[in-house]
C-alpha atoms as a PDB file:
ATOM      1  CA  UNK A   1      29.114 -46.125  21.478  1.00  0.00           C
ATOM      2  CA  UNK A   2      28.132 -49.065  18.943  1.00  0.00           C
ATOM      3  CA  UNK A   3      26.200 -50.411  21.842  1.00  0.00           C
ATOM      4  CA  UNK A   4      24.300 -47.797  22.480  1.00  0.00           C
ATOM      5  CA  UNK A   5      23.805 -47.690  18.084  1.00  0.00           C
ATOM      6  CA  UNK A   6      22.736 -51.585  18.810  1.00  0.00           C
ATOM      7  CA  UNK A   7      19.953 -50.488  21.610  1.00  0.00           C
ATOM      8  CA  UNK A   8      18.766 -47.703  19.454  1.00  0.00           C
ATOM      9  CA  UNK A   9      18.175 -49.701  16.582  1.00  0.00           C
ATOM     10  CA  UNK A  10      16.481 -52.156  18.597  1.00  0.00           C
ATOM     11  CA  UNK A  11      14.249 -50.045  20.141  1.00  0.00           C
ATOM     12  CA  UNK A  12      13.243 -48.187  17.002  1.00  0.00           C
ATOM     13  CA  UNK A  13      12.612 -51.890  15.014  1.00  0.00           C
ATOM     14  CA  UNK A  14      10.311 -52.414  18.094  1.00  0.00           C
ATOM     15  CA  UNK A  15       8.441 -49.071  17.718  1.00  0.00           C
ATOM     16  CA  UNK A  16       7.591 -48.948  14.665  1.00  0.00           C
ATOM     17  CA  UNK A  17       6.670 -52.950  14.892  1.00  0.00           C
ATOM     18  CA  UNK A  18       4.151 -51.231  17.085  1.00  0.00           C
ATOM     19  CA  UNK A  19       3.425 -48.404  14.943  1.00  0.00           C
ATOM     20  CA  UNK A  20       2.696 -50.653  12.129  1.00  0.00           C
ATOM     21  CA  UNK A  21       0.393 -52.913  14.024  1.00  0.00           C
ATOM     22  CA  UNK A  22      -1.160 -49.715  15.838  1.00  0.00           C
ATOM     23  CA  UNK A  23      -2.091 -48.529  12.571  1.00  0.00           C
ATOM     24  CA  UNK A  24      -3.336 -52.701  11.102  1.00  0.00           C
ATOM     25  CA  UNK A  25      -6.082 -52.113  13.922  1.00  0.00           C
ATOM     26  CA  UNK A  26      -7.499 -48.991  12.757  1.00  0.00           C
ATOM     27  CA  UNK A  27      -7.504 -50.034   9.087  1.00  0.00           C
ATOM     28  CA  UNK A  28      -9.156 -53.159  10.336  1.00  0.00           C
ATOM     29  CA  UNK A  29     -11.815 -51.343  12.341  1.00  0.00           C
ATOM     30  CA  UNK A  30     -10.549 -53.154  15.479  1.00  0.00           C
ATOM     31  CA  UNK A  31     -10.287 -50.101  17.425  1.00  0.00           C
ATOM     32  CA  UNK A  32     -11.443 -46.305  16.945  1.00  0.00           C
ATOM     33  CA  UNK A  33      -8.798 -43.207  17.459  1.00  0.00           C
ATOM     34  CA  UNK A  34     -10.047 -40.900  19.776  1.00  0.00           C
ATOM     35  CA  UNK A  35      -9.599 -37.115  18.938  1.00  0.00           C
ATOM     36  CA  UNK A  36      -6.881 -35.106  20.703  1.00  0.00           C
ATOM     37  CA  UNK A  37      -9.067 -32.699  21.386  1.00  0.00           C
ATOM     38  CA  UNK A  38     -11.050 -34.831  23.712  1.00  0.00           C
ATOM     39  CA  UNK A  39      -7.802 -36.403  25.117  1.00  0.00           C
ATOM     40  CA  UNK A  40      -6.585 -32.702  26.239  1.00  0.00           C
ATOM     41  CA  UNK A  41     -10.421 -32.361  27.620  1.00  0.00           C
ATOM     42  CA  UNK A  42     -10.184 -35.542  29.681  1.00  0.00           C
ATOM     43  CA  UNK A  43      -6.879 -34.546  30.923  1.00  0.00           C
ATOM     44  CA  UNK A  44      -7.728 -30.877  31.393  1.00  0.00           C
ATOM     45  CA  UNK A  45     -11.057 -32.212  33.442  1.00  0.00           C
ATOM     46  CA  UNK A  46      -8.815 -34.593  35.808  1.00  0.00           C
ATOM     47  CA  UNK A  47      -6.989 -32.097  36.697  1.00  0.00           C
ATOM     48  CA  UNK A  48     -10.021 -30.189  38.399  1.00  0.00           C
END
């Protein structure tokens, strides 16, 4: 089981790495969020 603690720890240090660096480009104005609403659209229309 403390393995398994080990992975899990890694992979949520990695995440929210990511998170954190997701959220350093949108501060910065590197890239623009898109809303969900037009994610579920794009989806919704691939679907068709």
């Amino acid at each position: 089981m403390s393995q398994l603690s080990e992975i899990d720890q890694d992979v949520e240090r990695v995440w929210t790495q990511e998170a954190e660096a997701r959220d350093r480009e949108i501060d910065d104005g590197q890239v623009t969020g898109i809303p969900a609403e037009d994610v579920f659209q794009q989806i919704r229309a691939s679907w068709q």
